[in-house]
Protein backbone atom coordinates (compact mmCIF):
# COMPACT_ATOMS: atom_id res chain seq x y z
CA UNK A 1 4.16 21.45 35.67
CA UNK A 2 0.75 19.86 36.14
CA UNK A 3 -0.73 18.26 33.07
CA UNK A 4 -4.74 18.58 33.48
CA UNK A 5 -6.52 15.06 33.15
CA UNK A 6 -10.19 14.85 31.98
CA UNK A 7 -12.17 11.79 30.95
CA UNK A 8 -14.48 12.70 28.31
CA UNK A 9 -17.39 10.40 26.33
CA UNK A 10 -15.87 11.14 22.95
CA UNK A 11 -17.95 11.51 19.49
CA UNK A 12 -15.67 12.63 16.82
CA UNK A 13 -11.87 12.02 18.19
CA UNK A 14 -10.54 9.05 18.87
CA UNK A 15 -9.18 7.06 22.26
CA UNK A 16 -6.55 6.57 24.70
CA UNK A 17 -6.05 4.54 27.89
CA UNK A 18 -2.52 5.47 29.14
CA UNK A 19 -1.01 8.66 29.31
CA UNK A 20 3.00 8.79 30.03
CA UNK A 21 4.68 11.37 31.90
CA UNK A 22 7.91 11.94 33.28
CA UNK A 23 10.87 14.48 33.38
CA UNK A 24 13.58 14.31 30.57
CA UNK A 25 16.35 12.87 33.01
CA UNK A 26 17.06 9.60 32.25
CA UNK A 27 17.48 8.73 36.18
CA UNK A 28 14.48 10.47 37.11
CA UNK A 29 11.22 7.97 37.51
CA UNK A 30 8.67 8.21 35.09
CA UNK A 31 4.73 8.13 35.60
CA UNK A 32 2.09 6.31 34.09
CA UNK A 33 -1.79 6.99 34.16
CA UNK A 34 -3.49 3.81 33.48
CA UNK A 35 -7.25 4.77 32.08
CA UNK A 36 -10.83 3.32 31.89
CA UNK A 37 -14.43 4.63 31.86
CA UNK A 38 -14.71 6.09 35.11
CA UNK A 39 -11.14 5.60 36.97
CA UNK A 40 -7.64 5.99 36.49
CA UNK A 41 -4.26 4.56 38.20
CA UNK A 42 -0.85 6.16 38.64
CA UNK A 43 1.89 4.23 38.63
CA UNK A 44 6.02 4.76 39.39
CA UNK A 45 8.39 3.45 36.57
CA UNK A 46 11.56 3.21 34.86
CA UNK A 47 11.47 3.96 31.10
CA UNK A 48 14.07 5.02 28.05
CA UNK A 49 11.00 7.33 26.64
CA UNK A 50 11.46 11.18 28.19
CA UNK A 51 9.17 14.04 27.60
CA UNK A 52 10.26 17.72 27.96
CA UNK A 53 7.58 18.99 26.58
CA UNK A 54 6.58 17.06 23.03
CA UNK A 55 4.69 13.76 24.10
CA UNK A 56 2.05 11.58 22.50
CA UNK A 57 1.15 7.67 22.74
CA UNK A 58 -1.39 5.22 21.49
CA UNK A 59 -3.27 2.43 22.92
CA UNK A 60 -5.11 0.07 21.12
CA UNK A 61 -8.85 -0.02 21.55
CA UNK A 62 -8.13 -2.89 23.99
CA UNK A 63 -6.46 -0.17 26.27
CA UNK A 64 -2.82 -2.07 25.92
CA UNK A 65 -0.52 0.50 24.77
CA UNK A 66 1.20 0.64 21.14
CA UNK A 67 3.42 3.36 20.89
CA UNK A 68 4.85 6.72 22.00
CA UNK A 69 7.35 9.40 20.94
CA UNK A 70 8.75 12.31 22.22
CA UNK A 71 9.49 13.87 18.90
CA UNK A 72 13.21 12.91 18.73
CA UNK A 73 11.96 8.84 18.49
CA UNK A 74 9.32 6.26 18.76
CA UNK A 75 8.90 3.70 20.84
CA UNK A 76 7.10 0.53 20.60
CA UNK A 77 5.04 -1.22 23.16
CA UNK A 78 8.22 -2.60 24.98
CA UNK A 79 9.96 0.75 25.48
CA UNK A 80 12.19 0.14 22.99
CA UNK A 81 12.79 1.90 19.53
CA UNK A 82 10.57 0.74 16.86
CA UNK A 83 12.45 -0.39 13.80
CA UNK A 84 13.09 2.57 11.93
CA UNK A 85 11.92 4.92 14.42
CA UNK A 86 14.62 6.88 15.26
CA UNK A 87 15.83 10.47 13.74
CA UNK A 88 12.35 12.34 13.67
CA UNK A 89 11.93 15.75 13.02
CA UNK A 90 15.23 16.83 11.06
CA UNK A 91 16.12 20.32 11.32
CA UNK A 92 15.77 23.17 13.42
CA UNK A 93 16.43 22.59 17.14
CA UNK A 94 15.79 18.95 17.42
CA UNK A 95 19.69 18.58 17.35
CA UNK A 96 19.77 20.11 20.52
CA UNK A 97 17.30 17.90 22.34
CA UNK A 98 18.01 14.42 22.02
CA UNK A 99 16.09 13.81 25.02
CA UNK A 100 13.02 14.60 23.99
CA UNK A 101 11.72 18.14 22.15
CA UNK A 102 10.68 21.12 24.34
CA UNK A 103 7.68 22.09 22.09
CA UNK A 104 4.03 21.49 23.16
CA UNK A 105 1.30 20.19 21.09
CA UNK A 106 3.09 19.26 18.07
CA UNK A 107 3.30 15.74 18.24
CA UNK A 108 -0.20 13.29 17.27
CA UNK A 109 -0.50 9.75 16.71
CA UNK A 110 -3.90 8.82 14.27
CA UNK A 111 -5.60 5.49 12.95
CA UNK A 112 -5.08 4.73 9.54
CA UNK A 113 -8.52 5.66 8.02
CA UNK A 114 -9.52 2.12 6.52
CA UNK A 115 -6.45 0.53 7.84
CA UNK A 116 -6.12 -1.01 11.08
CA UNK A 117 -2.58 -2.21 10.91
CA UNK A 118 -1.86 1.20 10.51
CA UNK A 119 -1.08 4.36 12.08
CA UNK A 120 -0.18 8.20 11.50
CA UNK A 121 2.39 10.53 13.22
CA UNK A 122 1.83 14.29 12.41
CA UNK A 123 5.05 16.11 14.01
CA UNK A 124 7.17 18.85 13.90
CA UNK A 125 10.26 20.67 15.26
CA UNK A 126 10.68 24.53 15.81
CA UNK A 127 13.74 26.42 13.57
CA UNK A 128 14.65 30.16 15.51
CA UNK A 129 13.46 32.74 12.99
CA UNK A 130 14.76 36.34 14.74
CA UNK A 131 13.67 36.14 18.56
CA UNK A 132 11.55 33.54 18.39
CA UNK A 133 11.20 30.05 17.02
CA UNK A 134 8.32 29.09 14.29
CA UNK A 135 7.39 25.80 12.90
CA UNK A 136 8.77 25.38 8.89
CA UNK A 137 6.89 22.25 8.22
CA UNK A 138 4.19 20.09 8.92
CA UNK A 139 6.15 16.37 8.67
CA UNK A 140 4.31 13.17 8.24
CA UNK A 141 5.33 9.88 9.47
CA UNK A 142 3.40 6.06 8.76
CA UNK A 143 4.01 3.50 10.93
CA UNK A 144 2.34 -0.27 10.61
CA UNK A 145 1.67 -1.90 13.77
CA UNK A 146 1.23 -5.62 12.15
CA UNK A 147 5.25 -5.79 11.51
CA UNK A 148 8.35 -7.11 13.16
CA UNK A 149 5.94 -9.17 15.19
CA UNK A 150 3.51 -6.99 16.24
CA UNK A 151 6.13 -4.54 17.77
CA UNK A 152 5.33 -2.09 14.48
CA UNK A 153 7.71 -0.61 12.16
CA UNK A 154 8.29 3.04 10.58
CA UNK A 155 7.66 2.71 6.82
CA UNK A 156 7.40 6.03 5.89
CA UNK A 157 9.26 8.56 8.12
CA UNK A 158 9.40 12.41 8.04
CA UNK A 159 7.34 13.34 5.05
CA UNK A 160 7.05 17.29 4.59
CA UNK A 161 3.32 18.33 3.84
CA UNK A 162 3.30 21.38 4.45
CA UNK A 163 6.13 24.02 4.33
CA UNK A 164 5.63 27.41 5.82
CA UNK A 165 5.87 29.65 8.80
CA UNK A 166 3.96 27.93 11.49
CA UNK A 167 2.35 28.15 14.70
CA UNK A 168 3.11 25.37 17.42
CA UNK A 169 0.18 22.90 17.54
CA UNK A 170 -1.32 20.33 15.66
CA UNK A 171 -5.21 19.58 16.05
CA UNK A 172 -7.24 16.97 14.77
CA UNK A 173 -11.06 16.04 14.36
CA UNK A 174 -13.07 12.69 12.78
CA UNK A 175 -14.57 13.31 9.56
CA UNK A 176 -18.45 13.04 9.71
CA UNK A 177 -17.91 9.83 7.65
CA UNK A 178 -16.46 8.66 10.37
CA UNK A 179 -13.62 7.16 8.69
CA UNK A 180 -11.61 10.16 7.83
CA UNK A 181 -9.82 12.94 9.39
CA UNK A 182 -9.14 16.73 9.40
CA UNK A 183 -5.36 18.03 10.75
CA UNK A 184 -5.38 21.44 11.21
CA UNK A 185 -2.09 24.01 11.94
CA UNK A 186 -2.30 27.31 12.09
CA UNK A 187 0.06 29.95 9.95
CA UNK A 188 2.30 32.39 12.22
CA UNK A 189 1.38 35.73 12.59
CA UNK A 190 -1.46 34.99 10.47
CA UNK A 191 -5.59 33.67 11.35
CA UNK A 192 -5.06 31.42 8.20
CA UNK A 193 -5.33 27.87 8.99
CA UNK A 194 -4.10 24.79 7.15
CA UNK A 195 -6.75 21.94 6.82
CA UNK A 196 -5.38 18.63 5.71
CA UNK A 197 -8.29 15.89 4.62
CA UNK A 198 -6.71 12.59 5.60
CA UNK A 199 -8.35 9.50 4.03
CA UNK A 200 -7.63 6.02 3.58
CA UNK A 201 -5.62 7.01 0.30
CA UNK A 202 -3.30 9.27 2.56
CA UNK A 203 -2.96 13.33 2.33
CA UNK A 204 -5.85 13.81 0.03
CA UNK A 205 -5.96 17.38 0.05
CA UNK A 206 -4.39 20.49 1.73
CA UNK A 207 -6.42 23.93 1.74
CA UNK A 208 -6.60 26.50 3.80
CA UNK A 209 -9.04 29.45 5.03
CA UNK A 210 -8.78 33.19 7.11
CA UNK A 211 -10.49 32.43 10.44
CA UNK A 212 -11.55 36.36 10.36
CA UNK A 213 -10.68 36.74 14.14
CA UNK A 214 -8.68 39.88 15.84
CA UNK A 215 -5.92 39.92 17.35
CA UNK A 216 -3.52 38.01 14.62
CA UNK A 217 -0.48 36.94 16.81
CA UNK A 218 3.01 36.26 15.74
CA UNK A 219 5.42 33.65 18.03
CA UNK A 220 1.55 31.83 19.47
CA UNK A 221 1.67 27.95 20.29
CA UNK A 222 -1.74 26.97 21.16
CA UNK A 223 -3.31 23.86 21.84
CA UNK A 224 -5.95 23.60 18.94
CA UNK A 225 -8.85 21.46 20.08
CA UNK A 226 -12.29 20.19 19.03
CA UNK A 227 -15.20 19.28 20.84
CA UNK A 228 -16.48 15.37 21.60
CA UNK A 229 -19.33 16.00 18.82
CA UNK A 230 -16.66 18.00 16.44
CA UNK A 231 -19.06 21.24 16.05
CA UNK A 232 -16.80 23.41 18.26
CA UNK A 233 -12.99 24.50 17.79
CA UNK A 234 -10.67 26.51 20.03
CA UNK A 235 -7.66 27.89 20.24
CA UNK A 236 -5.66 30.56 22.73
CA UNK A 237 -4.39 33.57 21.58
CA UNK A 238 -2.87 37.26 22.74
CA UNK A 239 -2.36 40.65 21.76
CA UNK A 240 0.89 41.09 20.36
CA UNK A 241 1.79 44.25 22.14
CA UNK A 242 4.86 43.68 23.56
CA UNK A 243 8.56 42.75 22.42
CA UNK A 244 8.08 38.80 23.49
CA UNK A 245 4.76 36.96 23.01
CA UNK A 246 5.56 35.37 26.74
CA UNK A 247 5.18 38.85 28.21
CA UNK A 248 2.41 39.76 26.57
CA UNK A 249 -1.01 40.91 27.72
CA UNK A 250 -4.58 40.32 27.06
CA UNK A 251 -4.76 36.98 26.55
CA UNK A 252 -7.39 34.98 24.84
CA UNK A 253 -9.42 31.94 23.88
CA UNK A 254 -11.12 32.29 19.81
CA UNK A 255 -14.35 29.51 19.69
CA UNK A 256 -15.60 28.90 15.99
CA UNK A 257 -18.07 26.32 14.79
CA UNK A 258 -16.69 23.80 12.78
CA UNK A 259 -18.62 21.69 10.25
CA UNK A 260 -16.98 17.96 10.06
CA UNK A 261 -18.27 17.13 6.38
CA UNK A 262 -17.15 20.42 4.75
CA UNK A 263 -14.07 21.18 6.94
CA UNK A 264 -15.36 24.93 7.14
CA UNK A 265 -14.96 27.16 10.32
CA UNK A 266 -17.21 29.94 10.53
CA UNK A 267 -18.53 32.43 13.54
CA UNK A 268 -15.48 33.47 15.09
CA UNK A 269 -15.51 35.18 19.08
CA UNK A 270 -12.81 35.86 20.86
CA UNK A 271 -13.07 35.64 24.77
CA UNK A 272 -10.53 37.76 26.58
CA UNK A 273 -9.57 35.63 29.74
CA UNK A 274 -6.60 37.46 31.29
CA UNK A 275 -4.76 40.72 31.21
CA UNK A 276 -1.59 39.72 32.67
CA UNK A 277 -0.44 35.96 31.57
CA UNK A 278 0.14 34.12 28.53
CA UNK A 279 -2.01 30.76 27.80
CA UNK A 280 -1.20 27.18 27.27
CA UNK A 281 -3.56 24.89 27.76
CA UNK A 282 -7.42 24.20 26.68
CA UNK A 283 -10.04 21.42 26.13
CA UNK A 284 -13.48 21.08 25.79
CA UNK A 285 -15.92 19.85 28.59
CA UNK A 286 -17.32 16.14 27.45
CA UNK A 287 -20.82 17.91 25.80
CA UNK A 288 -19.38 20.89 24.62
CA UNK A 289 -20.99 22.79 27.17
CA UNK A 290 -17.39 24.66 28.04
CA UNK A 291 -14.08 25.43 26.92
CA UNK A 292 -11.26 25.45 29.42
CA UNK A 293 -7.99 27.38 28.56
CA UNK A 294 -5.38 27.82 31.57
CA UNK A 295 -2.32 30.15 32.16
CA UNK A 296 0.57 28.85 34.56
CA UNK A 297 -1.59 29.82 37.84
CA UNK A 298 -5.02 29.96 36.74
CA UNK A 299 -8.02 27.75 34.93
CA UNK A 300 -10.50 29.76 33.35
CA UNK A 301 -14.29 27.97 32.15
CA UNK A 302 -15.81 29.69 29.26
CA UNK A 303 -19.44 29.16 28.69
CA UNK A 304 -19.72 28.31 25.06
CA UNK A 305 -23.48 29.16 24.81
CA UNK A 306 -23.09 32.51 26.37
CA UNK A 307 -19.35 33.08 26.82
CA UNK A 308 -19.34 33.97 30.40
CA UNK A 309 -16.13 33.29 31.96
CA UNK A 310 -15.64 31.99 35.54
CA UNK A 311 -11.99 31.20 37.11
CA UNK A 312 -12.71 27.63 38.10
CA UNK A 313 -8.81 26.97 39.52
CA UNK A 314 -5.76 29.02 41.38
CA UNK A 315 -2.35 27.24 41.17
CA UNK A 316 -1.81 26.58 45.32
CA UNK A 317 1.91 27.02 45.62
CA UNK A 318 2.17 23.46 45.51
CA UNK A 319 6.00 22.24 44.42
CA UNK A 320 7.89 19.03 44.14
CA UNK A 321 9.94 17.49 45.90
CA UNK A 322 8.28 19.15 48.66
CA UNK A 323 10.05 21.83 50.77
CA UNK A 324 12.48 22.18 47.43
CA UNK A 325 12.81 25.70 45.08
CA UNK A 326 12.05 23.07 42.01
CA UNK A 327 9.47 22.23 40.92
CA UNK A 328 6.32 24.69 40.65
CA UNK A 329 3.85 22.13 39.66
CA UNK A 330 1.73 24.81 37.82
CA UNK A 331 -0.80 24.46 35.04
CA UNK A 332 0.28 23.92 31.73
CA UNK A 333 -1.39 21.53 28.59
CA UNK A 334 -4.63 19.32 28.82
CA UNK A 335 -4.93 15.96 28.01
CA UNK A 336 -8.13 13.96 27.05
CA UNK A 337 -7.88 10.45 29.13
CA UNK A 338 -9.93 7.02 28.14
CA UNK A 339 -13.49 8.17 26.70
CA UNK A 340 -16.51 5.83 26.59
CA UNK A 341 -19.62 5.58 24.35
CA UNK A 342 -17.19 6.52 21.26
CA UNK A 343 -19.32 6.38 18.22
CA UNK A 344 -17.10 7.24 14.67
């Protein structure tokens, strides 16, 4: 599964300068994208931290990195676990993945707002609700960097904010103070989202709001993104039609505006994209210009001025280890590398 790299100049979202990959075998080697302005480097390595599909790290604005977790633990910038920061995500199926969660999107690391010892992990696990498995709370984990020697320490672990039937994905976006931040999640089988205000006094305040967009899907994990500047938001979605959301047809990308000092969405479209697979991925182009959303074999480029839609990429058959039946090395999520020029 190919994980779609972009290096964007960055307004309203934050930083990072290594990205970690790697299979949830223990024996397997692990990858590591090393980051800067305008270059990146790969490199081969041997690490305790696996990812099957839940993943997120931090670096300090230095680019050295501070942290990861795979929703079952965190690490610190050794490799090792931080103190305290084992036995995330209690509950639902995280018993059965000690390796590393299979969920997408659901795991984000955030600066302290007025704190820069500090740092926040929003997280969750999925429980199995009938045939398919929701999200049944938004947990909330502190962790501050300046203890056990720099290595960091847990000192608040697992906090349930929000407690409801969930969506996969957790999004985030600067405040237009610059100091704060918004984390959004979306309600299942609903267009309600949840929009936590996150200030330097901690969850300051949890509301939510319809997004007014058509069709409302039940069993959707999205990726929910913002722009560089914070005026655009995105998510994927489908018409529920069929018995399984994976088989389901139709599939779509819903742009609103988004205003960073109010927290308010408004002017909803929805951009069909495909009739035939379901969609993972998406990300914004560095000005805004376009929104990218991607099923397993194709990347499609939506025009956010105009909403045109072009296919800009066709998975090529590509698998690995070559000449092998495993593994496709299709499309899947989008990650933001190193950005420049940030400005908070």
């Amino acid at each position: 599964m190919l994980l779609l790299l972009r290096t964007m100049t960055s307004y309203g979202q934050g930083f990072n300068h290594q990205l970690l990959l790697g299979y949830w075998n223990f024996q397997d080697d692990k990858g590591r994208l090393l980051f800067d302005s305008s270059n990146y480097i790969p490199l081969v390595e041997q690490r305790k931290m696996t990812f099957y599909g839940t993943q997120a790290n931090a670096s300090d604005a230095a680019g050295n990195l501070l942290m990861s977790s795979n929703g079952i633990w965190i690490a610190n910038a050794t490799g090792d676990t931080m103190m305290n920061g084992g036995g995330l995500n209690p509950g639902g199926v995280t018993p059965s993945w000690p390796n590393g969660l299979p969920m997408t999107a659901n795991n984000l690391f955030l600066p302290y707002p007025g704190d820069s010892n500090k740092y926040a992990l929003f997280h969750h696990t999925a429980t199995f609700i009938g045939s398919y498995a929701q999200a049944l709370d938004l947990f909330y984990s502190e962790i501050d960097i300046s203890q056990n020697s720099g290595l960091g320490s847990v000192v608040q672990k697992n906090i349930s904010i929000i407690q409801d039937s969930l969506n996969w994905g957790i999004g985030a976006c600067r405040h237009a103070n610059g100091t704060d931040w918004w984390v959004v999640m979306m309600q299942d089988s609903s267009d309600v989202i949840f929009k936590i205000l996150f200030t330097s006094a901690g969850i300051s305040s949890i509301t939510t709001q319809s997004l007014n967009f058509l069709p409302v899907p039940w069993g959707n994990f999205s990726q929910l993104s913002f722009s560089s500047n914070g005026n655009l938001f995105a998510s994927t979605t489908y018409f529920p039609e069929k018995t399984l959301p994976m088989d389901s047809s139709n599939s779509s990308i819903v742009l609103l505006d988004f205003n960073r000092c109010t927290g308010q969405f408004t002017n909803p479209r929805t951009i069909k994209l495909t009739d035939t697979n379901y969609l993972y991925g998406n990300s914004f182009s560095s000005d805004g210009k376009f929104v990218y959303a991607c099923s397993s074999n194709q990347i499609f480029q939506v025009d956010t001025d105009n909403l045109s839609v072009d296919t800009v990429a066709t998975y090529d058959g590509f698998v690995s280890p070559v000449g092998s039946s495993c593994c496709a090395t299709t499309f899947w999520n989008m990650y933001l590398a190193a950005r420049k020029n940030l400005c908070y």
